[in-house]
PDB file of N, CA and C in Angstrom:
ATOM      1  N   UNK A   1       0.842  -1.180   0.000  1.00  0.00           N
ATOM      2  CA  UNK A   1       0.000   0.000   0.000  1.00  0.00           C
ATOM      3  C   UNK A   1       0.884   1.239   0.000  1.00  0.00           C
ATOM      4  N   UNK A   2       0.774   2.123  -0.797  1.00  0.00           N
ATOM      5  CA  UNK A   2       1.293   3.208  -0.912  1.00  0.00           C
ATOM      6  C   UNK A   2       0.922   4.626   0.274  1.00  0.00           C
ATOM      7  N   UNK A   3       1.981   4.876   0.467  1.00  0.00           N
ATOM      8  CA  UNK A   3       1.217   6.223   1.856  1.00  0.00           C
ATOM      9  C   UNK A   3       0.376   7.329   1.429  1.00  0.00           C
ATOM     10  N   UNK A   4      -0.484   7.018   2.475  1.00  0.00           N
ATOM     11  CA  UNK A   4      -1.579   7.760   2.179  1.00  0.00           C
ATOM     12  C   UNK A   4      -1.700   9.558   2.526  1.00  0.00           C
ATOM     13  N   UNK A   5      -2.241  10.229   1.442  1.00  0.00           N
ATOM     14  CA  UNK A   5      -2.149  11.868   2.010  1.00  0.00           C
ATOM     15  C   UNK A   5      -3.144  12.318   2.386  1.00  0.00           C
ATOM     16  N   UNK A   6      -4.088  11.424   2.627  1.00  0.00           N
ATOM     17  CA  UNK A   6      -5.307  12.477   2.991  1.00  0.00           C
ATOM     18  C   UNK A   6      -6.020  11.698   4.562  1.00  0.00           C
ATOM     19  N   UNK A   7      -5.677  10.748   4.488  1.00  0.00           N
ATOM     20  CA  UNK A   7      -6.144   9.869   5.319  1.00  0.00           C
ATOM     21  C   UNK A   7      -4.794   9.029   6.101  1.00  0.00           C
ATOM     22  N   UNK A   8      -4.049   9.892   6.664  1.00  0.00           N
ATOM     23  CA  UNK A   8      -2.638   9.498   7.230  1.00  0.00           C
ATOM     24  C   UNK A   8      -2.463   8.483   8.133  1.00  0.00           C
ATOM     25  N   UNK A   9      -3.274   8.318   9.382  1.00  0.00           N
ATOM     26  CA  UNK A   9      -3.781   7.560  10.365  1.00  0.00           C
ATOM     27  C   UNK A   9      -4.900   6.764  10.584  1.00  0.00           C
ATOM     28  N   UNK A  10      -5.584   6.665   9.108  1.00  0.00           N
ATOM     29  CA  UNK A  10      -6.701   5.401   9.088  1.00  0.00           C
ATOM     30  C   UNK A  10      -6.393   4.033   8.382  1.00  0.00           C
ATOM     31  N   UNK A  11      -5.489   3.467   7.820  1.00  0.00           N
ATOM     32  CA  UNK A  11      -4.602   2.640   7.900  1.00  0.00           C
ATOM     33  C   UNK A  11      -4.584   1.755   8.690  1.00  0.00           C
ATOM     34  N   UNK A  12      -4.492   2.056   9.946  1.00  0.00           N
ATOM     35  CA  UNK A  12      -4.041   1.415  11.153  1.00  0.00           C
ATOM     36  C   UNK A  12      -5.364   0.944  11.655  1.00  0.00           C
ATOM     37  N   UNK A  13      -6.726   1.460  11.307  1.00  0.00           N
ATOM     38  CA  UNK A  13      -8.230   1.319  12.085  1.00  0.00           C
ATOM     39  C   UNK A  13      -8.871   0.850  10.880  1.00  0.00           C
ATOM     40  N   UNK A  14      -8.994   1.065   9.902  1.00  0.00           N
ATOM     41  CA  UNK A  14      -9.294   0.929   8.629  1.00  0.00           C
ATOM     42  C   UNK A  14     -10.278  -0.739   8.460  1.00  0.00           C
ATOM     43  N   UNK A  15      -9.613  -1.773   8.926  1.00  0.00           N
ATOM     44  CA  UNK A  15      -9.943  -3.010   9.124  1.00  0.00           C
ATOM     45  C   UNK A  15     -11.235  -3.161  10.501  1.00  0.00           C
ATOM     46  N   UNK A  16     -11.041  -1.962  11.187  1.00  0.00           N
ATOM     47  CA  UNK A  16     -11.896  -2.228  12.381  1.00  0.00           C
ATOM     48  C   UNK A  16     -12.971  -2.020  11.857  1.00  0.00           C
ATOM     49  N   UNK A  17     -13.064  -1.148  10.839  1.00  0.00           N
ATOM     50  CA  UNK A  17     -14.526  -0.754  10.361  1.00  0.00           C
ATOM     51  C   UNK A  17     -15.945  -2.074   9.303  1.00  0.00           C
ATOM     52  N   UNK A  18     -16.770  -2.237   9.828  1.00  0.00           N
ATOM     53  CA  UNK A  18     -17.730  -3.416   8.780  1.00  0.00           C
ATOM     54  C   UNK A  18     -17.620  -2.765   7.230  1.00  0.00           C
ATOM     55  N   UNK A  19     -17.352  -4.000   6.317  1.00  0.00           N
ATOM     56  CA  UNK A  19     -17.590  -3.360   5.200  1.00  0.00           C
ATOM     57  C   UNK A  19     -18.436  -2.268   4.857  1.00  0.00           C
ATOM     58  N   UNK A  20     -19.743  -2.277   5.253  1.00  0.00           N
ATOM     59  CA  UNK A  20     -20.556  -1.373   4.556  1.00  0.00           C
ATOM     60  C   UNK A  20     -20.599  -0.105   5.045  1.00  0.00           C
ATOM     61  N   UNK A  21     -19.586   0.429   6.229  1.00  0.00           N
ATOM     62  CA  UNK A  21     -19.137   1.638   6.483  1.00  0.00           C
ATOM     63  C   UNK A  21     -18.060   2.010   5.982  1.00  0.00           C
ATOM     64  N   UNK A  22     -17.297   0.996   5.540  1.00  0.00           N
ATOM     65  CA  UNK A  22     -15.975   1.184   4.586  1.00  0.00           C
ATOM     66  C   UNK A  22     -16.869   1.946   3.399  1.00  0.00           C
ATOM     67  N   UNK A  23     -17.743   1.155   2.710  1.00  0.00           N
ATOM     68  CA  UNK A  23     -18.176   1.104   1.275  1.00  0.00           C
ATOM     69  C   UNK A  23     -19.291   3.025   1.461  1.00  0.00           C
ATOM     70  N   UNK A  24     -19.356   2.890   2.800  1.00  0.00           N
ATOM     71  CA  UNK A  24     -20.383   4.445   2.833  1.00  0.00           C
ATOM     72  C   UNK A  24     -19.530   5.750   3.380  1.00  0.00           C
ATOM     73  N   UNK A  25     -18.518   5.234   3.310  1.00  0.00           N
ATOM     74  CA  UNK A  25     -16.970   6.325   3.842  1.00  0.00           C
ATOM     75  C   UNK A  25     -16.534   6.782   2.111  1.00  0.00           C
ATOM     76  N   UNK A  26     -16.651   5.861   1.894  1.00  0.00           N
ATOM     77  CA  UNK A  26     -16.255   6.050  -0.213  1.00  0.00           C
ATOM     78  C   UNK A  26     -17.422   7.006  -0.706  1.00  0.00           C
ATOM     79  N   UNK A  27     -18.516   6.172  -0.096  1.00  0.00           N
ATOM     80  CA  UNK A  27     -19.976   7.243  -0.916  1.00  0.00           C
ATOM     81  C   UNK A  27     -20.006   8.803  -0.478  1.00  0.00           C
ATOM     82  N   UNK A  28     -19.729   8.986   1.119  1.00  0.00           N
ATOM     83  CA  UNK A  28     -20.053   9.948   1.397  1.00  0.00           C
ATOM     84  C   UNK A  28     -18.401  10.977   0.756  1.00  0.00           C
ATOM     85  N   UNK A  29     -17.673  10.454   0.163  1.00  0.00           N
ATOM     86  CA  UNK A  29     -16.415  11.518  -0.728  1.00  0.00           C
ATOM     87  C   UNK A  29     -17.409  11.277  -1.857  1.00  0.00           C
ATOM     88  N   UNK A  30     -17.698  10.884  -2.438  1.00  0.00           N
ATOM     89  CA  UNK A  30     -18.397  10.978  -3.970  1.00  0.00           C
ATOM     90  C   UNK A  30     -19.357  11.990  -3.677  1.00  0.00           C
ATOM     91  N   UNK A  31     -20.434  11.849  -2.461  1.00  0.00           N
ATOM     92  CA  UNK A  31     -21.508  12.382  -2.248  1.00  0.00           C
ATOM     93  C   UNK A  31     -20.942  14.133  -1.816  1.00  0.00           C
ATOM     94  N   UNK A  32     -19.757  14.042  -1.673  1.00  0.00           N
ATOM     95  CA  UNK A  32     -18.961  15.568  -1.428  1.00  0.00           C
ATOM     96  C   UNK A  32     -18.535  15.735  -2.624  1.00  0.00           C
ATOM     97  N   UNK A  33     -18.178  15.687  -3.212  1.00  0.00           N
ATOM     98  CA  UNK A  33     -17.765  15.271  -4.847  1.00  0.00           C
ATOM     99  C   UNK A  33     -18.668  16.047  -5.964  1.00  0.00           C
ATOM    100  N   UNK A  34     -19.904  15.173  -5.671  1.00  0.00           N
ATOM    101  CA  UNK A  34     -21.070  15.758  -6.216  1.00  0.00           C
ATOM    102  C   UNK A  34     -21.662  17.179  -5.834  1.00  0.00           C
ATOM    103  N   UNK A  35     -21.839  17.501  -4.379  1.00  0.00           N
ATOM    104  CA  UNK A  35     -21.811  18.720  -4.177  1.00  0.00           C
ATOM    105  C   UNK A  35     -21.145  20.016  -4.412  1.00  0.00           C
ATOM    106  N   UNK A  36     -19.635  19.868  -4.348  1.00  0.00           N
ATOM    107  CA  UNK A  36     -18.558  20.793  -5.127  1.00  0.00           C
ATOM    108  C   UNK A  36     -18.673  20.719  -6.242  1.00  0.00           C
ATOM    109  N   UNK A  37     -19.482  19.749  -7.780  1.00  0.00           N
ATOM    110  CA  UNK A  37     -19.475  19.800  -9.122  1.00  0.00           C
ATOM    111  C   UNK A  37     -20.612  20.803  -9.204  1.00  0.00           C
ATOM    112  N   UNK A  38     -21.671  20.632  -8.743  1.00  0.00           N
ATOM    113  CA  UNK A  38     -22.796  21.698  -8.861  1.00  0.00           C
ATOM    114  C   UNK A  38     -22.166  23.121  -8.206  1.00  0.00           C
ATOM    115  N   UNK A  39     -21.476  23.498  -7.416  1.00  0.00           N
ATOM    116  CA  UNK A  39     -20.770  24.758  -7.104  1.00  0.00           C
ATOM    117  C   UNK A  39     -19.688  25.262  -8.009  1.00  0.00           C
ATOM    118  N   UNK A  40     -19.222  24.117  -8.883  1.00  0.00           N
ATOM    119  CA  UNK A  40     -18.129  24.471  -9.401  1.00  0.00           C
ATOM    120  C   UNK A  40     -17.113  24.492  -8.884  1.00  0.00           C
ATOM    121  N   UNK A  41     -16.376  24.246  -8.495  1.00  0.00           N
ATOM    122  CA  UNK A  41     -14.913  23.645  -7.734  1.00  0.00           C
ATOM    123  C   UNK A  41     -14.772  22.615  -8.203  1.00  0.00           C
ATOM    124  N   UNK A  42     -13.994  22.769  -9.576  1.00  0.00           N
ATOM    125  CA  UNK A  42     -13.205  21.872  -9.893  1.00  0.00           C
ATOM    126  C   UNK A  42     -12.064  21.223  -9.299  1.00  0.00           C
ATOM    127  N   UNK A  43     -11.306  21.789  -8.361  1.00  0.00           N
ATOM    128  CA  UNK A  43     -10.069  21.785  -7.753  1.00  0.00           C
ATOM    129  C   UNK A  43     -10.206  20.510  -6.494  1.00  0.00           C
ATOM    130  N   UNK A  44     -11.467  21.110  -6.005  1.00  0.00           N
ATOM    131  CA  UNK A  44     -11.740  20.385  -4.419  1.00  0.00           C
ATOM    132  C   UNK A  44     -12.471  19.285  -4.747  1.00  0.00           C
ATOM    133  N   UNK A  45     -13.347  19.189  -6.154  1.00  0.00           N
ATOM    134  CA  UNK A  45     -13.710  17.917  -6.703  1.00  0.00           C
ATOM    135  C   UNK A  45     -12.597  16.757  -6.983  1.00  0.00           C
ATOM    136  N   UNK A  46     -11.729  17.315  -7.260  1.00  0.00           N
ATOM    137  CA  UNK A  46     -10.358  16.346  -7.455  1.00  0.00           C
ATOM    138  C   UNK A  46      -9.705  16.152  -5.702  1.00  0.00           C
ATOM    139  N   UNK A  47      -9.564  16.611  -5.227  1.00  0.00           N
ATOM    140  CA  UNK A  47      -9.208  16.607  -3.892  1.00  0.00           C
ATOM    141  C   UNK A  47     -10.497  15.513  -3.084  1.00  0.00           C
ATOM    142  N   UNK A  48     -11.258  15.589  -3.183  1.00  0.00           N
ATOM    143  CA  UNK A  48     -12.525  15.020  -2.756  1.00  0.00           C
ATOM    144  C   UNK A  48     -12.703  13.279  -3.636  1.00  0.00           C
ATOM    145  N   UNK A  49     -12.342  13.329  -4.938  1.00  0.00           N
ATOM    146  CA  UNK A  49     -11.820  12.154  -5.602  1.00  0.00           C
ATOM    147  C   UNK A  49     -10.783  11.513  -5.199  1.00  0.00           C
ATOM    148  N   UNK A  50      -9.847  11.936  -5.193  1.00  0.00           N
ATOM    149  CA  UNK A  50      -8.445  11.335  -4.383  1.00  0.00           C
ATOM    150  C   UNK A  50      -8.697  10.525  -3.100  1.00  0.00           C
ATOM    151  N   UNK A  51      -9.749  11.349  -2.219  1.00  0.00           N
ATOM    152  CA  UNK A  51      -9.694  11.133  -1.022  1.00  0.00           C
ATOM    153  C   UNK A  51     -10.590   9.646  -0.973  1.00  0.00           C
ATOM    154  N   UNK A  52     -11.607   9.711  -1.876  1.00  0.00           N
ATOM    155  CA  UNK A  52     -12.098   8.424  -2.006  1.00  0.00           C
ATOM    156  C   UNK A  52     -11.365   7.687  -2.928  1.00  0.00           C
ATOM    157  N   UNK A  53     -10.757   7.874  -3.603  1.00  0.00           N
ATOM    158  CA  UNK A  53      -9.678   6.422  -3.854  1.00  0.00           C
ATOM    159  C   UNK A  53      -8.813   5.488  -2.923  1.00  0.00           C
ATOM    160  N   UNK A  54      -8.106   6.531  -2.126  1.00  0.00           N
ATOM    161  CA  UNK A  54      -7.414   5.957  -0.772  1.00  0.00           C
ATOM    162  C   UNK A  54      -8.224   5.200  -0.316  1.00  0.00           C
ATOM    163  N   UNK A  55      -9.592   5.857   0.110  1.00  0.00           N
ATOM    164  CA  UNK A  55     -10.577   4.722   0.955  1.00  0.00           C
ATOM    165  C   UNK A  55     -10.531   3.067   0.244  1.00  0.00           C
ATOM    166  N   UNK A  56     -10.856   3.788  -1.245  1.00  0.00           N
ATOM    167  CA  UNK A  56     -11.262   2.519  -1.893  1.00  0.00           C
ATOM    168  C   UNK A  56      -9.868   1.534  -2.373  1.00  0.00           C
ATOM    169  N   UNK A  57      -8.987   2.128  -1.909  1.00  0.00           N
ATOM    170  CA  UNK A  57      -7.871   1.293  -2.123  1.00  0.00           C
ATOM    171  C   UNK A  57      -6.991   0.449  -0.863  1.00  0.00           C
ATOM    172  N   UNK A  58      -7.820   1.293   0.218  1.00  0.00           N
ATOM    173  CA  UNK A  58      -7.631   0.089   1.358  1.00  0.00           C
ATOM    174  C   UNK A  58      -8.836  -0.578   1.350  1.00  0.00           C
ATOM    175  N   UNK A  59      -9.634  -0.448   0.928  1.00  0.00           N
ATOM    176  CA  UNK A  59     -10.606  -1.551   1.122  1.00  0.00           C
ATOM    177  C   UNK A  59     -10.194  -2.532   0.020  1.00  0.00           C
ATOM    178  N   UNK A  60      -9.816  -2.377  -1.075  1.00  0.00           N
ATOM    179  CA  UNK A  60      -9.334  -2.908  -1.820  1.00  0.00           C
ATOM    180  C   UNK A  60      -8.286  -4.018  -1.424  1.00  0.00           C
ATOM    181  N   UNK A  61      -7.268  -3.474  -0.572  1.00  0.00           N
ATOM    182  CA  UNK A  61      -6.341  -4.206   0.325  1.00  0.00           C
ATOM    183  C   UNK A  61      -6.835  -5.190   1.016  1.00  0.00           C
ATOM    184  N   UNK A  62      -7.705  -5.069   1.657  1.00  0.00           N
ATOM    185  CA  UNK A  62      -8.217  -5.757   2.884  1.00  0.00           C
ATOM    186  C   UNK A  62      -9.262  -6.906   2.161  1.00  0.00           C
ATOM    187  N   UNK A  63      -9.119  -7.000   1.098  1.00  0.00           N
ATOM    188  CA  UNK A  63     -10.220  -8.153   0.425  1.00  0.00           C
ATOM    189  C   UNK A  63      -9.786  -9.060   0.217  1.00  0.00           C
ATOM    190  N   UNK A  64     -10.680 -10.210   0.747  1.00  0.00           N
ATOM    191  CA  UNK A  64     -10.027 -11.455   0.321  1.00  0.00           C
ATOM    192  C   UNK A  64     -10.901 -12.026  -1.125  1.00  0.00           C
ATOM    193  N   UNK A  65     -12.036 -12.065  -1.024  1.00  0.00           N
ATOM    194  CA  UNK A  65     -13.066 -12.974  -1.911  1.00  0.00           C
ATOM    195  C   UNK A  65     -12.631 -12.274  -3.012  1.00  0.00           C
ATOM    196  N   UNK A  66     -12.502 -13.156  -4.128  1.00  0.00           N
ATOM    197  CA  UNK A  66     -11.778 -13.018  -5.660  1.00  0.00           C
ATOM    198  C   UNK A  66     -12.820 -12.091  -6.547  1.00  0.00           C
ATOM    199  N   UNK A  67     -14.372 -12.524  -6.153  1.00  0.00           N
ATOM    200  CA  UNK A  67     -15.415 -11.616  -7.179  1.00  0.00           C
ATOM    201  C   UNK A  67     -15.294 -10.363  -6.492  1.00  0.00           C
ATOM    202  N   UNK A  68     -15.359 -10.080  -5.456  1.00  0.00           N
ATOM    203  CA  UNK A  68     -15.777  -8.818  -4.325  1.00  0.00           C
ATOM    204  C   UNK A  68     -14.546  -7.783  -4.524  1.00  0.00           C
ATOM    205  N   UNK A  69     -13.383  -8.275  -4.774  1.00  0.00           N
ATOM    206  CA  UNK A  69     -12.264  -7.810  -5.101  1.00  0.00           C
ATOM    207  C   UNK A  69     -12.205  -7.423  -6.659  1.00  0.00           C
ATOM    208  N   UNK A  70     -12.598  -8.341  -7.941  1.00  0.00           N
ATOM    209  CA  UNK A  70     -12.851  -7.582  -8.916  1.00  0.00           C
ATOM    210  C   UNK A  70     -13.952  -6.830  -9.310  1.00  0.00           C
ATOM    211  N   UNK A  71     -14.771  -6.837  -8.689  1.00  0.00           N
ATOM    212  CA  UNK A  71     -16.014  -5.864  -8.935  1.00  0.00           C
ATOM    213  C   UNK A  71     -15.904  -4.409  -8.077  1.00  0.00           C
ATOM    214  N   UNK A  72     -14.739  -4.176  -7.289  1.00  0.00           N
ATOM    215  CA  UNK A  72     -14.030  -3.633  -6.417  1.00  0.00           C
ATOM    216  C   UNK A  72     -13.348  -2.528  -7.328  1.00  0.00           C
ATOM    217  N   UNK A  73     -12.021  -3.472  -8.121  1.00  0.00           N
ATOM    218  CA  UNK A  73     -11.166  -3.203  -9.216  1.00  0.00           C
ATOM    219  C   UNK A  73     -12.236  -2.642 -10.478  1.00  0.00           C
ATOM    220  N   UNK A  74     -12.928  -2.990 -10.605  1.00  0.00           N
ATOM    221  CA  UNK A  74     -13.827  -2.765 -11.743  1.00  0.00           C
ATOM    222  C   UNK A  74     -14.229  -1.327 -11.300  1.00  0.00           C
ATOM    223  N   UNK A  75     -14.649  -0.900 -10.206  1.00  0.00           N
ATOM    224  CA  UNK A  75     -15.660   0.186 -10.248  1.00  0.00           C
ATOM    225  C   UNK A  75     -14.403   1.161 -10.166  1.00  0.00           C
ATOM    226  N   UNK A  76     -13.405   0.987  -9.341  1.00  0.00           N
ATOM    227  CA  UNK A  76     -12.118   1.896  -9.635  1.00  0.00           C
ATOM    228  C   UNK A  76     -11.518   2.189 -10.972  1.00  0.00           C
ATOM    229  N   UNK A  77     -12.402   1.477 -11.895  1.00  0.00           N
ATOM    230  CA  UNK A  77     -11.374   2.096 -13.644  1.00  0.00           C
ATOM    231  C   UNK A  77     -12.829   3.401 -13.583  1.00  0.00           C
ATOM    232  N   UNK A  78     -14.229   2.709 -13.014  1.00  0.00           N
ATOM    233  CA  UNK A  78     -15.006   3.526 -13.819  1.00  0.00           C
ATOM    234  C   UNK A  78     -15.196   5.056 -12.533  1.00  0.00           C
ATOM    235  N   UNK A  79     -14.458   4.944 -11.547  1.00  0.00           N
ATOM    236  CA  UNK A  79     -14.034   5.769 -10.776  1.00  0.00           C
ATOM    237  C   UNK A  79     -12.698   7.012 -11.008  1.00  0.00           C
ATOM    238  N   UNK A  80     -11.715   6.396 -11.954  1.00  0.00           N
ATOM    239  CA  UNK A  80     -10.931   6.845 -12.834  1.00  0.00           C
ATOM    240  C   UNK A  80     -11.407   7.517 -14.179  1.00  0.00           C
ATOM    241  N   UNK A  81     -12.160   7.000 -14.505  1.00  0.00           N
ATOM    242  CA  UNK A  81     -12.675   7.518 -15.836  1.00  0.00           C
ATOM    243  C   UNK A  81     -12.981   8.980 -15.410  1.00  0.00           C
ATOM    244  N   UNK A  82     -14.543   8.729 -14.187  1.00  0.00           N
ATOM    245  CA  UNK A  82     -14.861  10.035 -13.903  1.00  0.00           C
ATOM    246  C   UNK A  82     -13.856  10.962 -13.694  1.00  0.00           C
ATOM    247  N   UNK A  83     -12.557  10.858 -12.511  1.00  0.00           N
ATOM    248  CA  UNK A  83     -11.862  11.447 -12.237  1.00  0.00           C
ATOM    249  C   UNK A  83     -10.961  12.234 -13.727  1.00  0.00           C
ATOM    250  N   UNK A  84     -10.705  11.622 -15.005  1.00  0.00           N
ATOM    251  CA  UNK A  84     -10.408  12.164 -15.944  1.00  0.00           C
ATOM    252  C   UNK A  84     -11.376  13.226 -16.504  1.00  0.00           C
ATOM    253  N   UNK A  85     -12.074  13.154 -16.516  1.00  0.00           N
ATOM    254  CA  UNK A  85     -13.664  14.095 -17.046  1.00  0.00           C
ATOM    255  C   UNK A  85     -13.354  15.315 -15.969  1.00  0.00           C
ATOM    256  N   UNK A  86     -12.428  15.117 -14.855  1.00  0.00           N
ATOM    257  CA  UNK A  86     -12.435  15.873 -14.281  1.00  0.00           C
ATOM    258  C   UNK A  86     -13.887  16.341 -13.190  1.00  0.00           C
ATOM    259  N   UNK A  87     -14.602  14.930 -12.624  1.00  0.00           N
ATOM    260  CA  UNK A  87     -15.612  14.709 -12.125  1.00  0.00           C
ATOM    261  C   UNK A  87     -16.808  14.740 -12.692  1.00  0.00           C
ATOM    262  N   UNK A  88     -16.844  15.133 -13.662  1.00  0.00           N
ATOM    263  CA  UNK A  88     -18.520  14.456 -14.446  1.00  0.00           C
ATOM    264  C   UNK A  88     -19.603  15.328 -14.184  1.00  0.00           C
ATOM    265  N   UNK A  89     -20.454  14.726 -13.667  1.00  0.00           N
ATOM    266  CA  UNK A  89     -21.567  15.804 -13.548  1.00  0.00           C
ATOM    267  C   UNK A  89     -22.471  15.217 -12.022  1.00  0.00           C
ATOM    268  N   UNK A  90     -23.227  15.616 -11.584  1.00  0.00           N
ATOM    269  CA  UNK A  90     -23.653  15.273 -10.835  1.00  0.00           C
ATOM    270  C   UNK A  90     -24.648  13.909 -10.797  1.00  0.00           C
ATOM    271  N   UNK A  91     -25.020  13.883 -12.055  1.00  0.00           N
ATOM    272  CA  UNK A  91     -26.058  12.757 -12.376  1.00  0.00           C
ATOM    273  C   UNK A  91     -25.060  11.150 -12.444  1.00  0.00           C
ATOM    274  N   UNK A  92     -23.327  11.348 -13.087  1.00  0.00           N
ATOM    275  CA  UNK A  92     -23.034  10.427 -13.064  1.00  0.00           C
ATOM    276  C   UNK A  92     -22.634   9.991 -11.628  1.00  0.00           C
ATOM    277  N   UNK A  93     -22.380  10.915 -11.070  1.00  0.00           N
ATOM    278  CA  UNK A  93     -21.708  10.618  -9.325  1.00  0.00           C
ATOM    279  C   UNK A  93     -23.019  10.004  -9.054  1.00  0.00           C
ATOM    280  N   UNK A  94     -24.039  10.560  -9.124  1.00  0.00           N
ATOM    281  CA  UNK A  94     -25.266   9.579  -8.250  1.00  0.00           C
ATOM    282  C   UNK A  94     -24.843   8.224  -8.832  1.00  0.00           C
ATOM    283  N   UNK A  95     -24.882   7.973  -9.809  1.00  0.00           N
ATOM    284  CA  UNK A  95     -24.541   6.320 -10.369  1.00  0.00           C
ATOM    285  C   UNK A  95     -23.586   5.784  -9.868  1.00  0.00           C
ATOM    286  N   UNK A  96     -22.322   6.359  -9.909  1.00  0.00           N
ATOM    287  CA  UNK A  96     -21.025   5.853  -9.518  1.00  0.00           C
ATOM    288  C   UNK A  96     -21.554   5.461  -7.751  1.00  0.00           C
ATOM    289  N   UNK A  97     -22.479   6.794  -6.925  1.00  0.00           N
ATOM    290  CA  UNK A  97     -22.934   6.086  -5.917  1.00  0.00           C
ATOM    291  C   UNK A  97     -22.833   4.962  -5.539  1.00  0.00           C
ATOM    292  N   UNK A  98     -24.453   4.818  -6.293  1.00  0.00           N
ATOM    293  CA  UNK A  98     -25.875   3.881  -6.357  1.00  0.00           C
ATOM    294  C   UNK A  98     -24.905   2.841  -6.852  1.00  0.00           C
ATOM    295  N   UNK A  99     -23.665   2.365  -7.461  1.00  0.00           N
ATOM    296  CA  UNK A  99     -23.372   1.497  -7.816  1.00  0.00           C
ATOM    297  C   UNK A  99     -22.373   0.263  -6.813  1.00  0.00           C
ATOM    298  N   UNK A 100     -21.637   1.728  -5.987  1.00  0.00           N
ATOM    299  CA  UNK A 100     -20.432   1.301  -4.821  1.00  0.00           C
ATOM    300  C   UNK A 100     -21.632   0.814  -4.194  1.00  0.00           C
ATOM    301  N   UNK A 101     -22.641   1.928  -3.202  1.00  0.00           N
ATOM    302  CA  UNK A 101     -23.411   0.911  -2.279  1.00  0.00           C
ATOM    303  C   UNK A 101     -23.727  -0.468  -2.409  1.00  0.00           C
ATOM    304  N   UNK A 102     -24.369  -0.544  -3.783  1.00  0.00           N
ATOM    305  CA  UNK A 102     -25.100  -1.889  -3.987  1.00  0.00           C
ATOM    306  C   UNK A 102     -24.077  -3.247  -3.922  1.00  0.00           C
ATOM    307  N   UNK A 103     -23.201  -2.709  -3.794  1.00  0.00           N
ATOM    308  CA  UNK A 103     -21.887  -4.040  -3.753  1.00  0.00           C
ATOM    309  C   UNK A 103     -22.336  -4.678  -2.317  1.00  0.00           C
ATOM    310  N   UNK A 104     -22.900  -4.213  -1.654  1.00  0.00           N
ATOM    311  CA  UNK A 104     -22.982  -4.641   0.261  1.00  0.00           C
ATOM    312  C   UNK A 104     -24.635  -4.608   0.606  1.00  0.00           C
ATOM    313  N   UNK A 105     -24.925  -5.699   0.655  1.00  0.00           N
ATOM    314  CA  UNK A 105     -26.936  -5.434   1.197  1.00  0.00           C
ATOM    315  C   UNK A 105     -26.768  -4.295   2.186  1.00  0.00           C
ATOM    316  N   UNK A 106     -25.889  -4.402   3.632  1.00  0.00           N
ATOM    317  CA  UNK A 106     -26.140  -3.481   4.556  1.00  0.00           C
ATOM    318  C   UNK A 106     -25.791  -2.000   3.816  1.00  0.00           C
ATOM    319  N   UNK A 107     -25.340  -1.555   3.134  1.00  0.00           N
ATOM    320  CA  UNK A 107     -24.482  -0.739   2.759  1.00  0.00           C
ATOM    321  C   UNK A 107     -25.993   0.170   1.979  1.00  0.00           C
ATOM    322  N   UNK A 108     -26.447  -0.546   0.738  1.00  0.00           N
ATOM    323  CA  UNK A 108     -27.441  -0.341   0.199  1.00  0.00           C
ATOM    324  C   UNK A 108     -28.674  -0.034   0.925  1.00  0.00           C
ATOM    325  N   UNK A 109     -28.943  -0.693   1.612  1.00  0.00           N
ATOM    326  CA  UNK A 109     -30.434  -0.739   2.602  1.00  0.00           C
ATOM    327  C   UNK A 109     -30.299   0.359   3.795  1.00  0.00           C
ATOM    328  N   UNK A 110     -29.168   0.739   4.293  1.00  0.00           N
ATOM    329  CA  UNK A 110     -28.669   1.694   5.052  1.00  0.00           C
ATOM    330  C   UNK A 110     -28.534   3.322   4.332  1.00  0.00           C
ATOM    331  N   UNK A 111     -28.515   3.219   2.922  1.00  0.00           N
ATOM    332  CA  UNK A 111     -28.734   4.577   2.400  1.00  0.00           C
ATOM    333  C   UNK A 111     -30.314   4.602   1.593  1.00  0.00           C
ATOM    334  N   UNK A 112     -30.507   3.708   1.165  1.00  0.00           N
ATOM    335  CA  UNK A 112     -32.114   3.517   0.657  1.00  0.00           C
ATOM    336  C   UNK A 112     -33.166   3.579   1.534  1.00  0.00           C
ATOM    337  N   UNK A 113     -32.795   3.291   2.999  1.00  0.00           N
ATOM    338  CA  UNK A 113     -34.184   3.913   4.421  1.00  0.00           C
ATOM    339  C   UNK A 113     -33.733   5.410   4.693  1.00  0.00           C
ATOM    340  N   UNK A 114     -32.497   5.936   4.457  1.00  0.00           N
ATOM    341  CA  UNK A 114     -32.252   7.152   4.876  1.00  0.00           C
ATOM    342  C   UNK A 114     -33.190   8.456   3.558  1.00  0.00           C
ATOM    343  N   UNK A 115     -33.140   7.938   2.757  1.00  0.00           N
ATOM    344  CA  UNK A 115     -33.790   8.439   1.459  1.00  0.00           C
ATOM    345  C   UNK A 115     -35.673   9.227   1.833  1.00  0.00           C
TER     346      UNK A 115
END
């Protein structure tokens, strides 16, 4: 794992957390993400991207199951993509969401009653 800049000291706790707070620690940087694209801040949209990659790249770490891990890897190219677009628009971040949650029942069902 490469050192982390935004998240210096979660590393070490990172594993304590249940997946689907891992997987809603990722949503809620996208879900900041999305809010700075409608303001326009391009700058802090990238800063706010970064910050959920780290997440998603220790969770990434910490996986054992072979599908859970490429569907993991998978959503990180289409997490990259956005990040080239220079964050997208707000309609695709809801997707990129709606897509991380649904990887985890608790994860999903925990933002779909909050709705």
């Amino acid at each position: 794992m490469y050192p982390l800049k935004h998240h210096k000291n979660l590393s070490a706790r990172w594993h304590k957390f249940p997946r689907y707070k891992q997987l809603l620690m990722i949503a809620n940087e996208l879900n900041r993400a999305k809010s700075l694209v409608q303001r326009g801040d391009r700058d802090e949209v990238l800063m706010a991207f970064e910050r959920a990659f780290e997440l998603l790249d220790l969770l990434i770490d910490t996986i054992q199951t072979r599908l859970m891990r490429y569907e993991l890897l998978r959503f990180r190219e289409l997490l990259a993509q956005s990040y080239l677009d220079r964050g997208g628009n707000s309609d695709s971040l809801n997707k990129l969401i709606k897509v991380l949650v649904s990887l985890d029942k608790e994860s999903y069902n925990s933002l779909v009653n909050k709705d």
